[in-house]
PDB file of N, CA and C in Angstrom:
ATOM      1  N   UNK A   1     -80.209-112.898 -78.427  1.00  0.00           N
ATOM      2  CA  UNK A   1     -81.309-112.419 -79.246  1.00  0.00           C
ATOM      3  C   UNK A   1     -81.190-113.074 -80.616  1.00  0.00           C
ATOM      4  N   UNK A   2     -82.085-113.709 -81.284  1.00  0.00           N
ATOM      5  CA  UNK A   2     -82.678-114.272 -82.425  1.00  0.00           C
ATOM      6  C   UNK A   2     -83.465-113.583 -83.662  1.00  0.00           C
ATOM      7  N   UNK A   3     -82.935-113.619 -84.801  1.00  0.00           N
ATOM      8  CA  UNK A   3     -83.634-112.826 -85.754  1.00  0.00           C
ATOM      9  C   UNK A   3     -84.949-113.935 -86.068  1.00  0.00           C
ATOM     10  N   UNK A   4     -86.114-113.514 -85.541  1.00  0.00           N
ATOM     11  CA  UNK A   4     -87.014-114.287 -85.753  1.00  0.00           C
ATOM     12  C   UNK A   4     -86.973-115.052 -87.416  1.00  0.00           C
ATOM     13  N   UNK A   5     -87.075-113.912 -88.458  1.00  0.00           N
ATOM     14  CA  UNK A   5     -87.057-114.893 -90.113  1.00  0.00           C
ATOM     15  C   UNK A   5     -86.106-115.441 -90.386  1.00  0.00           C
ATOM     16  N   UNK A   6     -84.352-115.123 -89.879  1.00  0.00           N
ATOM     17  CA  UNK A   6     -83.389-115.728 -90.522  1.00  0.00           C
ATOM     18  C   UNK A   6     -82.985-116.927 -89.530  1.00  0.00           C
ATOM     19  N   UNK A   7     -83.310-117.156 -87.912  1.00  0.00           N
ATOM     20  CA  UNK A   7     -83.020-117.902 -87.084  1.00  0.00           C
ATOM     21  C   UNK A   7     -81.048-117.508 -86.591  1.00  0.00           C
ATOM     22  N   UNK A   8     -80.995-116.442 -87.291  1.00  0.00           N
ATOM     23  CA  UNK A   8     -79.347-116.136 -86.907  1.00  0.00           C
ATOM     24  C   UNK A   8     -79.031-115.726 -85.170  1.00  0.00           C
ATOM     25  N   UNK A   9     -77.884-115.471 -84.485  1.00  0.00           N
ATOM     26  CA  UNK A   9     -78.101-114.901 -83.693  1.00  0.00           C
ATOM     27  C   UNK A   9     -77.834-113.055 -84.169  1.00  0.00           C
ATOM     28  N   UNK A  10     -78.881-112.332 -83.183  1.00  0.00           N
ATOM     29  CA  UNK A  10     -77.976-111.342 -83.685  1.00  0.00           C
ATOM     30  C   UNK A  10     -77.193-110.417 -82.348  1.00  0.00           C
ATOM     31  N   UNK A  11     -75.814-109.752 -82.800  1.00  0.00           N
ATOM     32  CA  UNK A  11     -75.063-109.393 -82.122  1.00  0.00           C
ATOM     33  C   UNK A  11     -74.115-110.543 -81.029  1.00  0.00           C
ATOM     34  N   UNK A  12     -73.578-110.210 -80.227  1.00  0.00           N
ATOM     35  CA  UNK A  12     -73.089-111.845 -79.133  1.00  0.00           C
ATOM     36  C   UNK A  12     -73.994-111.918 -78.059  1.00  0.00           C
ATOM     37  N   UNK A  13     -73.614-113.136 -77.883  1.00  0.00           N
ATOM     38  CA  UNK A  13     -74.756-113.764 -76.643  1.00  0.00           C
ATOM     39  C   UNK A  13     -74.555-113.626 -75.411  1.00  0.00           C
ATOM     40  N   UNK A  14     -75.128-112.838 -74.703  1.00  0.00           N
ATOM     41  CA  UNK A  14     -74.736-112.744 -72.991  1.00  0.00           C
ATOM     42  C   UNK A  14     -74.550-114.012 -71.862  1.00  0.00           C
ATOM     43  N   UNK A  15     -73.736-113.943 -71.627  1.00  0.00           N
ATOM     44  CA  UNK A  15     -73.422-114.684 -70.205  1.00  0.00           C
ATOM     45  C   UNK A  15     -72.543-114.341 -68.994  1.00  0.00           C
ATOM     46  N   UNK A  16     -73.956-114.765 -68.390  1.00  0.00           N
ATOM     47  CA  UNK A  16     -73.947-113.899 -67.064  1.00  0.00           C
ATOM     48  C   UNK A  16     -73.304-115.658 -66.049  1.00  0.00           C
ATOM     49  N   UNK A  17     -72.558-114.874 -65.269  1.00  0.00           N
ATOM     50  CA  UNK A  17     -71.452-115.713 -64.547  1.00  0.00           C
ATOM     51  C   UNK A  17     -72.087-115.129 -62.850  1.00  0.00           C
ATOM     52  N   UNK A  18     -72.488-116.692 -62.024  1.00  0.00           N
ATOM     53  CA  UNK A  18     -72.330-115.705 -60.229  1.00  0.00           C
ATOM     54  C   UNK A  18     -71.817-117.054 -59.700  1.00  0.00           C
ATOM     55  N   UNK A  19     -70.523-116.711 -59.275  1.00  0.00           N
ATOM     56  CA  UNK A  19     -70.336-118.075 -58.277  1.00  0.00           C
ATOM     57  C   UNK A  19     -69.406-119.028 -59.013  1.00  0.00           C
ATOM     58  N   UNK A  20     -69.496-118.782 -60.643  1.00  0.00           N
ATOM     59  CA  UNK A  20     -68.523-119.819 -60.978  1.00  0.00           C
ATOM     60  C   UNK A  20     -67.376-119.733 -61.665  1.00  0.00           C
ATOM     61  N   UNK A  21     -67.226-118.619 -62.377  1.00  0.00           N
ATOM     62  CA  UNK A  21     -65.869-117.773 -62.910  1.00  0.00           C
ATOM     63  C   UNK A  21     -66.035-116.741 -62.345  1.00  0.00           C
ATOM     64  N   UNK A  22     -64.716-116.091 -62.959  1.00  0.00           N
ATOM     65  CA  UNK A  22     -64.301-114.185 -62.484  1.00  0.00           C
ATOM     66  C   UNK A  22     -64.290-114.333 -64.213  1.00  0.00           C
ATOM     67  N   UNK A  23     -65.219-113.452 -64.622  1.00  0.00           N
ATOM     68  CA  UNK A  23     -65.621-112.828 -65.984  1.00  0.00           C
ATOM     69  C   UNK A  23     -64.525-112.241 -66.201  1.00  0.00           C
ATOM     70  N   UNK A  24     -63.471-111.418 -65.436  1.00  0.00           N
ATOM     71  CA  UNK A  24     -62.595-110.553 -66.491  1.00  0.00           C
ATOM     72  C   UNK A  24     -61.265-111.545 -66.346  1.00  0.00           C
ATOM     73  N   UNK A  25     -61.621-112.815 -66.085  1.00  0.00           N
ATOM     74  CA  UNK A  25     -60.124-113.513 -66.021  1.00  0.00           C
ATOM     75  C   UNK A  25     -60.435-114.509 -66.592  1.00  0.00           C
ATOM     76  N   UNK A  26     -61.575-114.949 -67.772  1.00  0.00           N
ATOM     77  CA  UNK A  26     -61.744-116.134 -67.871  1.00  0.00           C
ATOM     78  C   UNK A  26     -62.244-115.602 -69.696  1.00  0.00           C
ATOM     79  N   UNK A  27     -61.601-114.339 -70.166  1.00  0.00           N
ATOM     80  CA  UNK A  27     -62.178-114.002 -71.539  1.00  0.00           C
ATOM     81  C   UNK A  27     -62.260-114.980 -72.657  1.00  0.00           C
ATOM     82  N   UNK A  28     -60.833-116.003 -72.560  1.00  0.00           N
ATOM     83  CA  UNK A  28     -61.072-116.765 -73.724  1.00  0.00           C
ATOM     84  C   UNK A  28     -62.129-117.982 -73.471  1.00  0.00           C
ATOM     85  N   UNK A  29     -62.421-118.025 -72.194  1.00  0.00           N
ATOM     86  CA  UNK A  29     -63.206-119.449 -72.023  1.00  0.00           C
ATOM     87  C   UNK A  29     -64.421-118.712 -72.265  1.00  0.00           C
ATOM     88  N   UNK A  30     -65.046-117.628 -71.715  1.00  0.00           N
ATOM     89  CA  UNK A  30     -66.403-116.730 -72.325  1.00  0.00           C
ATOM     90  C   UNK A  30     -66.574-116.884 -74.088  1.00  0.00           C
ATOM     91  N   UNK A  31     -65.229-116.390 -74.746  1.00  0.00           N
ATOM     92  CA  UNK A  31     -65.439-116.745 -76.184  1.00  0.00           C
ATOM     93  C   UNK A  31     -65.644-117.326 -76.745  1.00  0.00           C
ATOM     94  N   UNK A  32     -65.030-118.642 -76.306  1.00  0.00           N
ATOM     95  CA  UNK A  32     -65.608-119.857 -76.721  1.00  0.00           C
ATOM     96  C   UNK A  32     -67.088-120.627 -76.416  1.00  0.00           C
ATOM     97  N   UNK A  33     -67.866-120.085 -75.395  1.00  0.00           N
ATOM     98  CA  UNK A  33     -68.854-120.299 -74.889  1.00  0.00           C
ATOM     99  C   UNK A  33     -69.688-119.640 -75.465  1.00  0.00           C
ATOM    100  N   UNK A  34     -68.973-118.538 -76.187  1.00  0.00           N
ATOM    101  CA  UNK A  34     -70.392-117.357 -76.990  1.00  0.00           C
ATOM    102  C   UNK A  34     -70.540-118.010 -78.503  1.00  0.00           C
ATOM    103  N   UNK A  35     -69.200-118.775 -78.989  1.00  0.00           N
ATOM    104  CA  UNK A  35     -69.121-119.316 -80.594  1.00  0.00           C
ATOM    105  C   UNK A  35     -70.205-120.706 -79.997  1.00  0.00           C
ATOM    106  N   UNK A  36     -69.704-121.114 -78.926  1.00  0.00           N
ATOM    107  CA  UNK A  36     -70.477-122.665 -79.051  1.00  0.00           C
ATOM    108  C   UNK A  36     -72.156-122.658 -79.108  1.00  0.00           C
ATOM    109  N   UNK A  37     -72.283-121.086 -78.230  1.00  0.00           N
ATOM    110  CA  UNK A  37     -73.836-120.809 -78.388  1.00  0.00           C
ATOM    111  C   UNK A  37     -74.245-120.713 -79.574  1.00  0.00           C
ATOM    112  N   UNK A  38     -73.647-119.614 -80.337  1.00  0.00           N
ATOM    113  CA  UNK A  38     -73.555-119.291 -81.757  1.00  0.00           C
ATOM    114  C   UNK A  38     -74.064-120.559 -82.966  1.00  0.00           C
ATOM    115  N   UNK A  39     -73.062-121.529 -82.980  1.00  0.00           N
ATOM    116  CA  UNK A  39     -72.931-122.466 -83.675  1.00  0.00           C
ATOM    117  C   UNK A  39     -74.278-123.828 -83.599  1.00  0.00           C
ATOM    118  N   UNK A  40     -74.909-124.152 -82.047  1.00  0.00           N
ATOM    119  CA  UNK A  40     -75.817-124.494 -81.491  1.00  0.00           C
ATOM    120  C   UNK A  40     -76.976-123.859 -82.186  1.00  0.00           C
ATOM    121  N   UNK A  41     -77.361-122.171 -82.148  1.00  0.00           N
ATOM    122  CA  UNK A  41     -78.301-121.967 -82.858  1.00  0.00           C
ATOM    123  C   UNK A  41     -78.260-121.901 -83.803  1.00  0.00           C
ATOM    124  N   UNK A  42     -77.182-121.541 -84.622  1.00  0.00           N
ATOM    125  CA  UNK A  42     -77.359-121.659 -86.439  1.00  0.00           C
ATOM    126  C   UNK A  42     -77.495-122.921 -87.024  1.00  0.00           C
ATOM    127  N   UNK A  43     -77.172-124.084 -85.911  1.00  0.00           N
ATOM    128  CA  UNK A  43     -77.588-125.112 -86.853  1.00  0.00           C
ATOM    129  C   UNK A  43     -78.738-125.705 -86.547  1.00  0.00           C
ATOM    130  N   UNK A  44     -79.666-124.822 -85.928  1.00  0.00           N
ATOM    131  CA  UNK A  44     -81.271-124.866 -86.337  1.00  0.00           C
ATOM    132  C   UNK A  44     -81.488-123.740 -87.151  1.00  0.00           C
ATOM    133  N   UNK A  45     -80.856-123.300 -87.970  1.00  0.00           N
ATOM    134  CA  UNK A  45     -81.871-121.707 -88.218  1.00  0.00           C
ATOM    135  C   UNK A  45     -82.695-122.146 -89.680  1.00  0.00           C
ATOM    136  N   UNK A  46     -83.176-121.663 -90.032  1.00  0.00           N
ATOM    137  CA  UNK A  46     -84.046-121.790 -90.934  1.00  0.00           C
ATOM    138  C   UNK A  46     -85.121-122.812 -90.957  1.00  0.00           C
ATOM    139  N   UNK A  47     -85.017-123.686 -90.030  1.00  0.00           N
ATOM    140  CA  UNK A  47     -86.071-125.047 -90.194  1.00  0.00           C
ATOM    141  C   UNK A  47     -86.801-124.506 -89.382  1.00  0.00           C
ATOM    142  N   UNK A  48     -88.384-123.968 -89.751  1.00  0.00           N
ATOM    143  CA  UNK A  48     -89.313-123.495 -89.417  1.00  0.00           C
ATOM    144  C   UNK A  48     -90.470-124.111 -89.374  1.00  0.00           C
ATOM    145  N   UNK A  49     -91.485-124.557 -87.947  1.00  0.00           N
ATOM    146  CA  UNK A  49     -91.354-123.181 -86.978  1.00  0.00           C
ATOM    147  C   UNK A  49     -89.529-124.610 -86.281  1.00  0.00           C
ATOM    148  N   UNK A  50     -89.223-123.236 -85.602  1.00  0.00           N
ATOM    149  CA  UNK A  50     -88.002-123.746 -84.531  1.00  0.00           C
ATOM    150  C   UNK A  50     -88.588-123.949 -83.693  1.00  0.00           C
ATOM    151  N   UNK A  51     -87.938-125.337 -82.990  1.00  0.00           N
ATOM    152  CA  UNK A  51     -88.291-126.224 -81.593  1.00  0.00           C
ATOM    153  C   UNK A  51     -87.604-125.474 -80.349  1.00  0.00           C
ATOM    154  N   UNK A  52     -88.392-124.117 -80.029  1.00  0.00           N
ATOM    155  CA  UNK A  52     -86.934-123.075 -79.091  1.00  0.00           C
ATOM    156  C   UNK A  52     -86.699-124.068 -77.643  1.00  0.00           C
ATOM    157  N   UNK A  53     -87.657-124.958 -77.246  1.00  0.00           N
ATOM    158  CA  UNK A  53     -87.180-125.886 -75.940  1.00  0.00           C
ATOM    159  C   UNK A  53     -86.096-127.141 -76.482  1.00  0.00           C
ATOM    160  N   UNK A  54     -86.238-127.469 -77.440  1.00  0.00           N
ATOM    161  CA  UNK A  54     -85.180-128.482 -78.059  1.00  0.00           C
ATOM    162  C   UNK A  54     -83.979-127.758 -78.186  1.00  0.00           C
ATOM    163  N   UNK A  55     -84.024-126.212 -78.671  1.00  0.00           N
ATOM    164  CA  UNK A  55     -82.580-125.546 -78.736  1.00  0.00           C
ATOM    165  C   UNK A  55     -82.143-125.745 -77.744  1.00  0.00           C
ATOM    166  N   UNK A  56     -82.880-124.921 -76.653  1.00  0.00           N
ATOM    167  CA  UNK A  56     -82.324-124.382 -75.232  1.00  0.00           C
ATOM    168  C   UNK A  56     -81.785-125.690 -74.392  1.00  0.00           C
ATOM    169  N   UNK A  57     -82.212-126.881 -74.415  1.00  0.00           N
ATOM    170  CA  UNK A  57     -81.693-128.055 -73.903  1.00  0.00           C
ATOM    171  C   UNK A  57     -80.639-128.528 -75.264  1.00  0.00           C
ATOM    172  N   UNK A  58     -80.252-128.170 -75.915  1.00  0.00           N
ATOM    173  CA  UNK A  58     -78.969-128.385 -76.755  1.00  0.00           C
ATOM    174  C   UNK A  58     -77.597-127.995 -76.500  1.00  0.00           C
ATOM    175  N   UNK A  59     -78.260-126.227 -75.905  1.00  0.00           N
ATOM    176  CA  UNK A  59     -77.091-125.298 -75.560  1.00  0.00           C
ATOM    177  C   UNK A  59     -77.295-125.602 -74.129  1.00  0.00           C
ATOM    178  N   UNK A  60     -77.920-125.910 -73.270  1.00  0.00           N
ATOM    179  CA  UNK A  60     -77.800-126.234 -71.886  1.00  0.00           C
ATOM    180  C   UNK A  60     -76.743-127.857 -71.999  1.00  0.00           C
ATOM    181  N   UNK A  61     -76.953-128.851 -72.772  1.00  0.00           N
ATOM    182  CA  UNK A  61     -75.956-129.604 -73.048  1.00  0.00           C
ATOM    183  C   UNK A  61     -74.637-129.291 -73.117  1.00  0.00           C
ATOM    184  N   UNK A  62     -74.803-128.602 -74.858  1.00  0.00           N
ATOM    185  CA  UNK A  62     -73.255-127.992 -75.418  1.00  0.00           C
ATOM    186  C   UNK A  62     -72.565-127.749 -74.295  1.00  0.00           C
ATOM    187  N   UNK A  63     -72.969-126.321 -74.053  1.00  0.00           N
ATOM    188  CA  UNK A  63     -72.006-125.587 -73.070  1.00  0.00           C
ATOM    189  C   UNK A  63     -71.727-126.560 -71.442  1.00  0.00           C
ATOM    190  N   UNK A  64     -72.714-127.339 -71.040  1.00  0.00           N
ATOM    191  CA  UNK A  64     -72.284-128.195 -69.684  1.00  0.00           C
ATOM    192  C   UNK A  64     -71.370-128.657 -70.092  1.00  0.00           C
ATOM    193  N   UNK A  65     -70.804-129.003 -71.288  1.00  0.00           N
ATOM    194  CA  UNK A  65     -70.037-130.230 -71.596  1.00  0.00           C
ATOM    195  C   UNK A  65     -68.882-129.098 -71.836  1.00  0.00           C
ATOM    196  N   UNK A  66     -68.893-128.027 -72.440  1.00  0.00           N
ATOM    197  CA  UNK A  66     -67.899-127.517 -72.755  1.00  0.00           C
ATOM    198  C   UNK A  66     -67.484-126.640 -71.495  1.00  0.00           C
ATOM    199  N   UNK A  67     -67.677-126.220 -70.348  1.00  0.00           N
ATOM    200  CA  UNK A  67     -67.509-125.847 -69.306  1.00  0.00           C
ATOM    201  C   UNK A  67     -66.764-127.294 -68.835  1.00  0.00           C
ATOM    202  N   UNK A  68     -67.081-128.244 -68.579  1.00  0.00           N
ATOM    203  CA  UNK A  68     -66.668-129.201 -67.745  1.00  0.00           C
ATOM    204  C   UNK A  68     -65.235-129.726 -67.990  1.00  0.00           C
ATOM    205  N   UNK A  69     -65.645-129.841 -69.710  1.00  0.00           N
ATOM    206  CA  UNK A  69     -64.145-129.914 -70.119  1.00  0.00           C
ATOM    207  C   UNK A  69     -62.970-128.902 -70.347  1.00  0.00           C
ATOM    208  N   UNK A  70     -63.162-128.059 -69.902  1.00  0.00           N
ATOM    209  CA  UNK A  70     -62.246-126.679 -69.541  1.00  0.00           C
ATOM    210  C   UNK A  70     -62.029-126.523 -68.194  1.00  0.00           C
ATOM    211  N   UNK A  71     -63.144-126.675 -67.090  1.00  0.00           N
ATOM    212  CA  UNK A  71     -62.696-126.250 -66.082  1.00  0.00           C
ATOM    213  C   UNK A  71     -63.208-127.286 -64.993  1.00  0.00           C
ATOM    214  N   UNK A  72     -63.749-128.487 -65.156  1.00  0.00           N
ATOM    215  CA  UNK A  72     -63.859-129.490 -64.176  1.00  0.00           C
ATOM    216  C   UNK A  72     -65.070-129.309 -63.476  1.00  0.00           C
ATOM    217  N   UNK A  73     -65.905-128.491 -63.925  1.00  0.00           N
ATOM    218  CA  UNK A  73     -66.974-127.664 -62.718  1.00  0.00           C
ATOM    219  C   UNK A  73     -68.278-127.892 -63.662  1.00  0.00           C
ATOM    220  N   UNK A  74     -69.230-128.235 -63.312  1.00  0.00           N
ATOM    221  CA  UNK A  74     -70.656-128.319 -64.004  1.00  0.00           C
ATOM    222  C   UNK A  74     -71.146-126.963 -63.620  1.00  0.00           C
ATOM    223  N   UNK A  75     -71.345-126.033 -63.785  1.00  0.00           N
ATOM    224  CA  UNK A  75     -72.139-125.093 -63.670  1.00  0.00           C
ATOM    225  C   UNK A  75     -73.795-125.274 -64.264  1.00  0.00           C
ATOM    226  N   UNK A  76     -74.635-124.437 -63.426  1.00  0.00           N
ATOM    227  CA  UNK A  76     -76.068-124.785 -64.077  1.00  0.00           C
ATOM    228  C   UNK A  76     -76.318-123.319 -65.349  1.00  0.00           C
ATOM    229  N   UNK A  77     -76.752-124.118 -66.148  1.00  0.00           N
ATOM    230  CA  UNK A  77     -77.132-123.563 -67.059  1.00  0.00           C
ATOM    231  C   UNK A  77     -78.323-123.320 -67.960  1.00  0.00           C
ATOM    232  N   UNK A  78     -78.462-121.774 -67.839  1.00  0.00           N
ATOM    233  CA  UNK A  78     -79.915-121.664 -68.316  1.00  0.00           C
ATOM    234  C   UNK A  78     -80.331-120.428 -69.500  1.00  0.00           C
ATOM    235  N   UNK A  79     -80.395-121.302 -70.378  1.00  0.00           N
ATOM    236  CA  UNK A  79     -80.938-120.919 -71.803  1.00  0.00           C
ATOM    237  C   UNK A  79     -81.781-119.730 -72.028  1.00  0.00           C
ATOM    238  N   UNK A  80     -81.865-118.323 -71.985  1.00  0.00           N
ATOM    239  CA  UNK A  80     -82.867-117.783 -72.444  1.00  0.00           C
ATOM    240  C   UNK A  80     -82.781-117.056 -73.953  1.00  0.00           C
ATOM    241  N   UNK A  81     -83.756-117.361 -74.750  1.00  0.00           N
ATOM    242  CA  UNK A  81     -83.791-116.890 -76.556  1.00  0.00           C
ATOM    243  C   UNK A  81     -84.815-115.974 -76.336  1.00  0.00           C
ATOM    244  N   UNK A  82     -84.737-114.712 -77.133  1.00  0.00           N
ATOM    245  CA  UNK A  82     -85.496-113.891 -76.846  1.00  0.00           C
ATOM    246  C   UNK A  82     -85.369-113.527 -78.968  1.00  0.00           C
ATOM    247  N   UNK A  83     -86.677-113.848 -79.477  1.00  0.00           N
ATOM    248  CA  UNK A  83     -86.683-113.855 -80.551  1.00  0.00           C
ATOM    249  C   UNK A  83     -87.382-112.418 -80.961  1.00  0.00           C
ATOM    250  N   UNK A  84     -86.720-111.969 -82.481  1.00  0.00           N
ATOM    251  CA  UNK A  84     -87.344-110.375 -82.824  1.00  0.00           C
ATOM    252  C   UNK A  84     -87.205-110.086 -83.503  1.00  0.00           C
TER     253      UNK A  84
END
């Protein structure tokens, strides 16, 4: 979720795992996947209006790349911003 005026995220970012980790055995690689989301959208925030399909193929990048290089596995990945 996205603070529509400040472009921040707000609260952490969900990710939902089927098929390619065990969520309660993989906490620090989730953490790092929630900062990389994190970091992905704040460095669009404020440049208004935001390009939300240019984000979402940024963090569909980021994170492929940062999954792959942790665990060898491309997982598919799919972006949803829900701005408010």
């Amino acid at each position: 979720i996205v603070d529509r005026t400040l472009g921040t995220v707000r609260g952490s970012p969900d990710i939902i795992s089927r098929g390619f980790i065990y969520l309660r055995e993989s906490q620090e690689l989730l953490l790092g996947a929630r900062k990389k989301v994190r970091e992905t959208i704040e460095n669009h925030a404020g440049k208004h209006p935001t390009n939300w399909p240019y984000v979402k193929d940024e963090i569909r990048e980021n994170l492929g790349k940062f999954f792959f290089e942790r665990t060898l596995r491309r997982p598919m990945v799919l972006p949803v911003i829900i701005e408010v």
